[in-house]
C-alpha atoms as a PDB file:
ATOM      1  CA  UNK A   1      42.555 -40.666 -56.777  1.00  0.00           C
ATOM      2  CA  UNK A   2      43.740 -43.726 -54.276  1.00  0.00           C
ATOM      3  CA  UNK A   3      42.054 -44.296 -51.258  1.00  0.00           C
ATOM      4  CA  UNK A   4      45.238 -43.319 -49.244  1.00  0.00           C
ATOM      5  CA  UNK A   5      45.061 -39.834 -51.538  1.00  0.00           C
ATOM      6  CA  UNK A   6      41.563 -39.400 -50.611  1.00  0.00           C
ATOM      7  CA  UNK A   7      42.156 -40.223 -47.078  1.00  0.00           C
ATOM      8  CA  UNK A   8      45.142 -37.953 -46.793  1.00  0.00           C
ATOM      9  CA  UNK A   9      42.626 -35.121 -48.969  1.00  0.00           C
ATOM     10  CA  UNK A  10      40.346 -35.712 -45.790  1.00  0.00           C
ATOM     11  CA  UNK A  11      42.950 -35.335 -43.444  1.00  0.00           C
ATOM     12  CA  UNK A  12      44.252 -31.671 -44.889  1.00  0.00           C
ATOM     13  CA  UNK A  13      40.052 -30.287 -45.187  1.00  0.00           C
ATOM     14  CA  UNK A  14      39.086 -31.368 -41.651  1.00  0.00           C
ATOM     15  CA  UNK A  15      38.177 -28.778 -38.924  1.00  0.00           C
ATOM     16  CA  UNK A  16      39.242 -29.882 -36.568  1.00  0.00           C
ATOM     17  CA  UNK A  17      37.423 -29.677 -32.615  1.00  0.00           C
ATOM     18  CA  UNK A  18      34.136 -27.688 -32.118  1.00  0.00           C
ATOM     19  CA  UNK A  19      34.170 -27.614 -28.044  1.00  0.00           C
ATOM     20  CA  UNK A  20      36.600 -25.612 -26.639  1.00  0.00           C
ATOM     21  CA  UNK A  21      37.702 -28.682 -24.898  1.00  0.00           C
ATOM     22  CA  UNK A  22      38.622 -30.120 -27.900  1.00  0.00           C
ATOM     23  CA  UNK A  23      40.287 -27.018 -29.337  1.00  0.00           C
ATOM     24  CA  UNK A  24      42.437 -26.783 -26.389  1.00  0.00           C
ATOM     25  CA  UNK A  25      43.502 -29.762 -26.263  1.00  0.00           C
ATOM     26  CA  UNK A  26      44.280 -30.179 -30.054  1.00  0.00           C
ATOM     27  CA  UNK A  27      46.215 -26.933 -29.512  1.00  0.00           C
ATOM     28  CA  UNK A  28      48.105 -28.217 -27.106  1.00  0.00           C
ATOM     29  CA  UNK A  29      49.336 -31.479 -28.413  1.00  0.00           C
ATOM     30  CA  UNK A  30      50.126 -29.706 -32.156  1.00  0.00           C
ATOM     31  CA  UNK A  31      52.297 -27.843 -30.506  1.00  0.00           C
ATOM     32  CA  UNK A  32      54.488 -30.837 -28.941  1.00  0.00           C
ATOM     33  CA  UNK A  33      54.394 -34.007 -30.733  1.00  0.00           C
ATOM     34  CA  UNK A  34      56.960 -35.842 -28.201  1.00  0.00           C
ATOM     35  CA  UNK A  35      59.191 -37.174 -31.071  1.00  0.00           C
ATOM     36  CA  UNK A  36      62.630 -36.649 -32.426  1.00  0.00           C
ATOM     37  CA  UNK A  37      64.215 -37.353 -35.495  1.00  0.00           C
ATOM     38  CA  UNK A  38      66.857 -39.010 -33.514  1.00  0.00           C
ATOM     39  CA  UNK A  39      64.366 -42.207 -33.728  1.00  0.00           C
ATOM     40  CA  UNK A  40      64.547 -42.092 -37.330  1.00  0.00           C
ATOM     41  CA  UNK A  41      67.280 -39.927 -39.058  1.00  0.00           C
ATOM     42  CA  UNK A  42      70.552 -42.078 -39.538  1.00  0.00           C
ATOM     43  CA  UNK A  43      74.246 -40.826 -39.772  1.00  0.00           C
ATOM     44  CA  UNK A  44      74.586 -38.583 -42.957  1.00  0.00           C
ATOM     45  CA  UNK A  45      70.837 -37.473 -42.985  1.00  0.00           C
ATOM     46  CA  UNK A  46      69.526 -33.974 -42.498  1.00  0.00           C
ATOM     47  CA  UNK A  47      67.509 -34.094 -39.196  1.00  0.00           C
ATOM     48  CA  UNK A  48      66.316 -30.766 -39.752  1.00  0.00           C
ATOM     49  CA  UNK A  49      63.929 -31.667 -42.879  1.00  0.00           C
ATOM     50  CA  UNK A  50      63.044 -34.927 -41.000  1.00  0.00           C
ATOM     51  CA  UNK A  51      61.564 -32.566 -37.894  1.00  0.00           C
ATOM     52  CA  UNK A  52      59.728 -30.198 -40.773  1.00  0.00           C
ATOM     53  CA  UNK A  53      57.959 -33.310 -41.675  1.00  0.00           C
ATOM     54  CA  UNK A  54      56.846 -33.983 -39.210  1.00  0.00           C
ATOM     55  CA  UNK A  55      56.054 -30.535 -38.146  1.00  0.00           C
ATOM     56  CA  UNK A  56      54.419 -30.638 -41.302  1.00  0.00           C
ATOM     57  CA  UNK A  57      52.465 -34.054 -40.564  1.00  0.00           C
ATOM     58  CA  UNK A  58      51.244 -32.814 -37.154  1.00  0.00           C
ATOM     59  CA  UNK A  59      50.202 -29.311 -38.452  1.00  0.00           C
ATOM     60  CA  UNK A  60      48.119 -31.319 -40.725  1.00  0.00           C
ATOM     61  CA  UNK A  61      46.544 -33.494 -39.187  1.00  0.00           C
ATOM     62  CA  UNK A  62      46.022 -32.200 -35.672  1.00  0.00           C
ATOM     63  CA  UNK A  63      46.358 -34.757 -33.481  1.00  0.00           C
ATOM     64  CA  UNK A  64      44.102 -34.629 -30.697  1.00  0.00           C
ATOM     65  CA  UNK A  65      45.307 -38.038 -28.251  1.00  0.00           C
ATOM     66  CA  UNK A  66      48.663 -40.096 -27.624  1.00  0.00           C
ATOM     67  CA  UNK A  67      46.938 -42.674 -30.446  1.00  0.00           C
ATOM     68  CA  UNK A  68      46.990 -40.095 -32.967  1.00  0.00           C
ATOM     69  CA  UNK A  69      50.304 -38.445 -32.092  1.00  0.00           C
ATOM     70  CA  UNK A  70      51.656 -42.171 -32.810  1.00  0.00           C
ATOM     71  CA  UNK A  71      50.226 -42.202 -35.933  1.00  0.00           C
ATOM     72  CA  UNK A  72      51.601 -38.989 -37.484  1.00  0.00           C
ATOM     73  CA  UNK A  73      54.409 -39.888 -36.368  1.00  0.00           C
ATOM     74  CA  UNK A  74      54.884 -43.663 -37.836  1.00  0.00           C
ATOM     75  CA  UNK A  75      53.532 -41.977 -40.996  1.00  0.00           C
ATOM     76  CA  UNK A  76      55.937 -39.432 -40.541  1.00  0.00           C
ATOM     77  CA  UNK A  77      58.533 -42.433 -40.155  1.00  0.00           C
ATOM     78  CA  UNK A  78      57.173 -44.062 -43.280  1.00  0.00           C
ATOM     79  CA  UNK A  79      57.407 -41.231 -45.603  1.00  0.00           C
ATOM     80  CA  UNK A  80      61.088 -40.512 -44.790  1.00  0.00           C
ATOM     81  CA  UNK A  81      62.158 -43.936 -45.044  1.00  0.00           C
ATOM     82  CA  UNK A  82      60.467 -44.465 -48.279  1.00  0.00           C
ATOM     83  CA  UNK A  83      62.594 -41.242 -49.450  1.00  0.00           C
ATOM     84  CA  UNK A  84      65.560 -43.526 -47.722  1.00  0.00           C
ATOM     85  CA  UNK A  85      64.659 -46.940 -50.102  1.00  0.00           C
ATOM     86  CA  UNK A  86      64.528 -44.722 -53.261  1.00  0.00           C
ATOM     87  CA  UNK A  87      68.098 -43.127 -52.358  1.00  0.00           C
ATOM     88  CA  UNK A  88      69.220 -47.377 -51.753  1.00  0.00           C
ATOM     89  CA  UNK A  89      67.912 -48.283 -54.911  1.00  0.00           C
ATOM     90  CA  UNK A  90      69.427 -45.730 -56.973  1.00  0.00           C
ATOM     91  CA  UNK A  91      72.886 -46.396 -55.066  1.00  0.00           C
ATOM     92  CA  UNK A  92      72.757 -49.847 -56.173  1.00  0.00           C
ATOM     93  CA  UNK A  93      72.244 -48.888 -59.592  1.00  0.00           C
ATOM     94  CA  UNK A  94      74.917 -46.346 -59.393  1.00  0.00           C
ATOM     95  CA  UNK A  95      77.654 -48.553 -58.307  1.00  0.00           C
ATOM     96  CA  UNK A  96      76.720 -51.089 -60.831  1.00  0.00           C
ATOM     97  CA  UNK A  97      76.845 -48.299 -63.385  1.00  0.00           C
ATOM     98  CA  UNK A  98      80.034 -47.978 -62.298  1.00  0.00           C
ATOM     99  CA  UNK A  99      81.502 -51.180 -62.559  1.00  0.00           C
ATOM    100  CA  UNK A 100      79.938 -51.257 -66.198  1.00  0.00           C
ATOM    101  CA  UNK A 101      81.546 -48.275 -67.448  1.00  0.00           C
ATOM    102  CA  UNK A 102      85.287 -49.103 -65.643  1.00  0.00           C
ATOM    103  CA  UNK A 103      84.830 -52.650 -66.347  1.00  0.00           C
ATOM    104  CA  UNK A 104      88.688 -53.051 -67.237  1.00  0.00           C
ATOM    105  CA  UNK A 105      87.908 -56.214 -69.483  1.00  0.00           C
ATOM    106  CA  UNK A 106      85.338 -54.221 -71.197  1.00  0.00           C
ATOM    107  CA  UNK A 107      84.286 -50.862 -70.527  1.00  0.00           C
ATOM    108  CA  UNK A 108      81.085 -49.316 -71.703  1.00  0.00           C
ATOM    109  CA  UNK A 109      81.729 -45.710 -72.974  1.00  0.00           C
ATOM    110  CA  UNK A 110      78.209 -45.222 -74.323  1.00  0.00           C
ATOM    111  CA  UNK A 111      76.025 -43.866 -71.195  1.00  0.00           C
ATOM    112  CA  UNK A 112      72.890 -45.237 -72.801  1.00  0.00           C
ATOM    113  CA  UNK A 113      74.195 -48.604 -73.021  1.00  0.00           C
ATOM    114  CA  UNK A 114      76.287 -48.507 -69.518  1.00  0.00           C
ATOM    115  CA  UNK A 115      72.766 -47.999 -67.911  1.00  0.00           C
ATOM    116  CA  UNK A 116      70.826 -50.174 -69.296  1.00  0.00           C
ATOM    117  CA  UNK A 117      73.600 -53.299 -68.822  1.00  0.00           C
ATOM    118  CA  UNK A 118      73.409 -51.768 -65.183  1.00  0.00           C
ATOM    119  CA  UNK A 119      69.866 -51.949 -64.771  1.00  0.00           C
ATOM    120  CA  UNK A 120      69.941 -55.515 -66.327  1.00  0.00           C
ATOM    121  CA  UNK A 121      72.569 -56.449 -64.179  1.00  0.00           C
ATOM    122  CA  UNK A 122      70.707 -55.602 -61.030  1.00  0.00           C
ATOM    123  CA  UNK A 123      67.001 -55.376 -61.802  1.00  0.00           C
ATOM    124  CA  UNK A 124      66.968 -59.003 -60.254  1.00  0.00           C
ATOM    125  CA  UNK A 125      69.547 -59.116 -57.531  1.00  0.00           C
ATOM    126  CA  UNK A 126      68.975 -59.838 -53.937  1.00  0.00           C
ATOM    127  CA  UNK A 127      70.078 -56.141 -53.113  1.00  0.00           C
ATOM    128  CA  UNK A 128      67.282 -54.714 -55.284  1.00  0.00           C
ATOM    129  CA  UNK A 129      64.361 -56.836 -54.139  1.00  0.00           C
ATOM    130  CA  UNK A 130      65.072 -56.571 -50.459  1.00  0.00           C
ATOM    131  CA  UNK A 131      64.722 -52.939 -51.217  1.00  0.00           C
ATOM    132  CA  UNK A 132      61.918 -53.342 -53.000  1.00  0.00           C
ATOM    133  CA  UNK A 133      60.057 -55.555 -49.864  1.00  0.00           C
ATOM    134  CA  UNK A 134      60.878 -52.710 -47.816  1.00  0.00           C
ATOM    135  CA  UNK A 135      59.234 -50.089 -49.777  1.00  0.00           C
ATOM    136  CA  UNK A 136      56.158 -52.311 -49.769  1.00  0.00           C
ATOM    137  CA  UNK A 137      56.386 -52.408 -46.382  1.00  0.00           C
ATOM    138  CA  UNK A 138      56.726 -48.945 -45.731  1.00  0.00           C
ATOM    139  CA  UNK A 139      53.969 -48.280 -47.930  1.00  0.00           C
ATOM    140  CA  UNK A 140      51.751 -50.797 -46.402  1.00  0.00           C
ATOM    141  CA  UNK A 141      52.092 -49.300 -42.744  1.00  0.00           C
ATOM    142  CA  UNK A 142      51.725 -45.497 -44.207  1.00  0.00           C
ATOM    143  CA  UNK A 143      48.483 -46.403 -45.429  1.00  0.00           C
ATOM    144  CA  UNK A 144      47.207 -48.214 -42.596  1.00  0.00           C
ATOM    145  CA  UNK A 145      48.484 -45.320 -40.484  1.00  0.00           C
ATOM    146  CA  UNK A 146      46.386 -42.709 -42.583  1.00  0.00           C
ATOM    147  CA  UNK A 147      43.085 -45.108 -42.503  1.00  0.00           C
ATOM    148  CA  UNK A 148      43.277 -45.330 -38.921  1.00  0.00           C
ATOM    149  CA  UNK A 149      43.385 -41.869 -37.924  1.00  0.00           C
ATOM    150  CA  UNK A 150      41.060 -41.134 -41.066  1.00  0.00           C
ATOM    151  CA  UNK A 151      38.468 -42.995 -38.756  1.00  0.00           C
ATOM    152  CA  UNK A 152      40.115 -41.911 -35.202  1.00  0.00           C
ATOM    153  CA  UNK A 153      39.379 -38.003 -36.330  1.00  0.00           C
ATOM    154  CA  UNK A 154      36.041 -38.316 -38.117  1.00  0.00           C
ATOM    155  CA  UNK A 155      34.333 -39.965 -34.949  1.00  0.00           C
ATOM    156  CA  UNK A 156      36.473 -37.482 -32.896  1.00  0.00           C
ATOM    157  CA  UNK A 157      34.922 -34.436 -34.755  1.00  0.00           C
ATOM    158  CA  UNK A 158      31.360 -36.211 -35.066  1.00  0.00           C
ATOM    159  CA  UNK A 159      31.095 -36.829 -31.084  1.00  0.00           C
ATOM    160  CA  UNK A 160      32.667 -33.042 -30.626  1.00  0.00           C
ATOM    161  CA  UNK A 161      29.401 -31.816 -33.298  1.00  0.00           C
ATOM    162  CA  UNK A 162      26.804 -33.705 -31.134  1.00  0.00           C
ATOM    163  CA  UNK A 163      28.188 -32.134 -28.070  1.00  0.00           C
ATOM    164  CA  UNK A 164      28.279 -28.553 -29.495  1.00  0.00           C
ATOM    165  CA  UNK A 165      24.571 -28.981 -30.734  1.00  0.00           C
ATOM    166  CA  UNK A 166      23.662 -30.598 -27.059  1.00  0.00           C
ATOM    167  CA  UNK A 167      25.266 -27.574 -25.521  1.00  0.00           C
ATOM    168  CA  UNK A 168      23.409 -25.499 -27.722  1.00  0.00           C
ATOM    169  CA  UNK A 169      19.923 -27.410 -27.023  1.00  0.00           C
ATOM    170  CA  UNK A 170      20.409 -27.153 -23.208  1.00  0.00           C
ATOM    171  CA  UNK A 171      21.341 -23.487 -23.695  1.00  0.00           C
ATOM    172  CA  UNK A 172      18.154 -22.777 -25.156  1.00  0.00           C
ATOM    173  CA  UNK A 173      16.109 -25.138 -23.208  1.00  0.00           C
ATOM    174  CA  UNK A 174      17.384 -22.802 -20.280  1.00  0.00           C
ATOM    175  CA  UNK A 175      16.274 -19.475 -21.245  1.00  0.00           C
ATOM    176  CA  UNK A 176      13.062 -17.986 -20.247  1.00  0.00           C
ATOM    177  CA  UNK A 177      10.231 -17.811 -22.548  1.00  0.00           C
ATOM    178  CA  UNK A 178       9.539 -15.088 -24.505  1.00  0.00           C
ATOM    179  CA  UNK A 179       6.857 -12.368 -22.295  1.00  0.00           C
ATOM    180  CA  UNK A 180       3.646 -12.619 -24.600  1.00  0.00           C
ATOM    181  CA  UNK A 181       3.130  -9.634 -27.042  1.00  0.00           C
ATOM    182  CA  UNK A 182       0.003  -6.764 -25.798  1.00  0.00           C
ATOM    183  CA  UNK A 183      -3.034  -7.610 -27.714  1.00  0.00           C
ATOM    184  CA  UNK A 184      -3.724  -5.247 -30.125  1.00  0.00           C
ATOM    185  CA  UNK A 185      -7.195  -3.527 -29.982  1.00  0.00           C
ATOM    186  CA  UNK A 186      -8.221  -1.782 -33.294  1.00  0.00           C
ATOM    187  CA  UNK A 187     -11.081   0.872 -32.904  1.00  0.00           C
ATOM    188  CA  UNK A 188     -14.176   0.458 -35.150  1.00  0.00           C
ATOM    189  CA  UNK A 189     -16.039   3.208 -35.397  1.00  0.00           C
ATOM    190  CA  UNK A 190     -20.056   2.919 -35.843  1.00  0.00           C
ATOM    191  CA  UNK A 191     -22.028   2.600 -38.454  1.00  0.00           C
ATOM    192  CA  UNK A 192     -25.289   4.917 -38.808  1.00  0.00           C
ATOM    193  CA  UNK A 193     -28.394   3.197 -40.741  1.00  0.00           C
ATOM    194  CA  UNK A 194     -29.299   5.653 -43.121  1.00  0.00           C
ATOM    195  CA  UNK A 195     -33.361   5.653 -43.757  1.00  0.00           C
ATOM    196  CA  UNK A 196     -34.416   3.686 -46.756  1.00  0.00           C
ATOM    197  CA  UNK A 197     -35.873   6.094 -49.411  1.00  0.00           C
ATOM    198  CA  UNK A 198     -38.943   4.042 -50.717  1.00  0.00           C
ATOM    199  CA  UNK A 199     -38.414   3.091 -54.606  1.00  0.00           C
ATOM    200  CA  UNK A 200     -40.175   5.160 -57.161  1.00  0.00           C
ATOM    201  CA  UNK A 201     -43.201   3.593 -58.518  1.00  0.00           C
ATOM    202  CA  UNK A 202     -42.922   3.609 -62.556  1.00  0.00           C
ATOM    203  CA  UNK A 203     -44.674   6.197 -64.567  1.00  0.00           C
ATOM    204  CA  UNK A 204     -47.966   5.296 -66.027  1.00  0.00           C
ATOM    205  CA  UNK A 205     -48.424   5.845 -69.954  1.00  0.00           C
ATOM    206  CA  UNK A 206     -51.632   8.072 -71.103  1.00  0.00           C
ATOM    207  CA  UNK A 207     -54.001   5.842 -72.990  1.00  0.00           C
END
């Protein structure tokens, strides 16, 4: 497991706020994340499964602050335009594939063959490596997105523990002591000396 798997694994087990401050407000800001897939989703792309992402993202992570809003979302953002680069890529291919099989000079009718000439053709092309930066990119910021609000979240939830056990020290430091238990008394009755019988004095044998 990657450190951006184990970070996300974090993400998914936490539970979330212990004050009720904290719940409330992490309730609250789950519930609207102030972003639209109009800031991501281009022409042709289904803006629906981009706002179930992040729907998704936010349900997940629980962001508690603006910060950590902003970070779902530019991981959000990431994700979906890493799904984006993959479509590119294999539309580059695709039309290449093309032009190998209708090549009117010399068409490729074997599919095997057509794709691999169309892989060779543009495995190395400017097209194929500027897609390739940006998915590096993209990959890049997700990570740094999920590390920072990895860290954001566990100091959240380890200042929200120390206020929940302060809470719970003052709480008892406030209540009365406990009224001190009756002593118990336990009757002994008295003990009679009996006389002391003198001892027996051996018998003498007879001569």
């Amino acid at each position: 497991m990657t450190r951006t798997e184990a970070a996300h694994t974090n993400g998914a087990l936490s539970h979330g706020p212990v004050t009720e401050e904290g719940k409330a407000r992490s309730s609250q800001n789950a519930q609207k994340h102030g972003f639209s897939s109009s800031q991501v989703v281009i022409t042709g792309e289904n803006a629906a499964e981009f706002d179930a992402l992040l729907d998704s993202y936010t349900a997940n992570y629980q962001p508690a602050s603006a910060l950590e809003q902003d970070l779902v979302f530019e991981m959000t953002s990431s994700r979906w335009r890493l799904r984006r680069a993959a479509l590119m890529e294999k539309a580059v291919i695709e039309v290449e594939l093309r032009r190998v099989a209708n090549d009117k000079e010399n068409p490729v009718a074997d599919p095997e063959l057509a794709r691999m000439m169309a892989w060779a053709a543009v495995a190395d092309s400017p097209a194929m490596k500027q897609i390739h930066r940006h998915e590096t990119r993209l990959r890049r910021a997700y990570e740094k997105a999920v590390k920072e609000i990895t860290r954001l979240q566990q100091e959240r939830h380890a200042q929200e523990e120390l206020a929940a056990r302060n809470l719970v020290r003052r709480q008892m430091q406030q209540q009365p002591p406990p009224a001190p238990r009756p002593e118990l008394r336990v009757a002994i009755p008295a003990v009679q000396n009996e006389p002391v019988q003198p001892a027996t004095p051996p018998l003498k044998r007879a001569a």
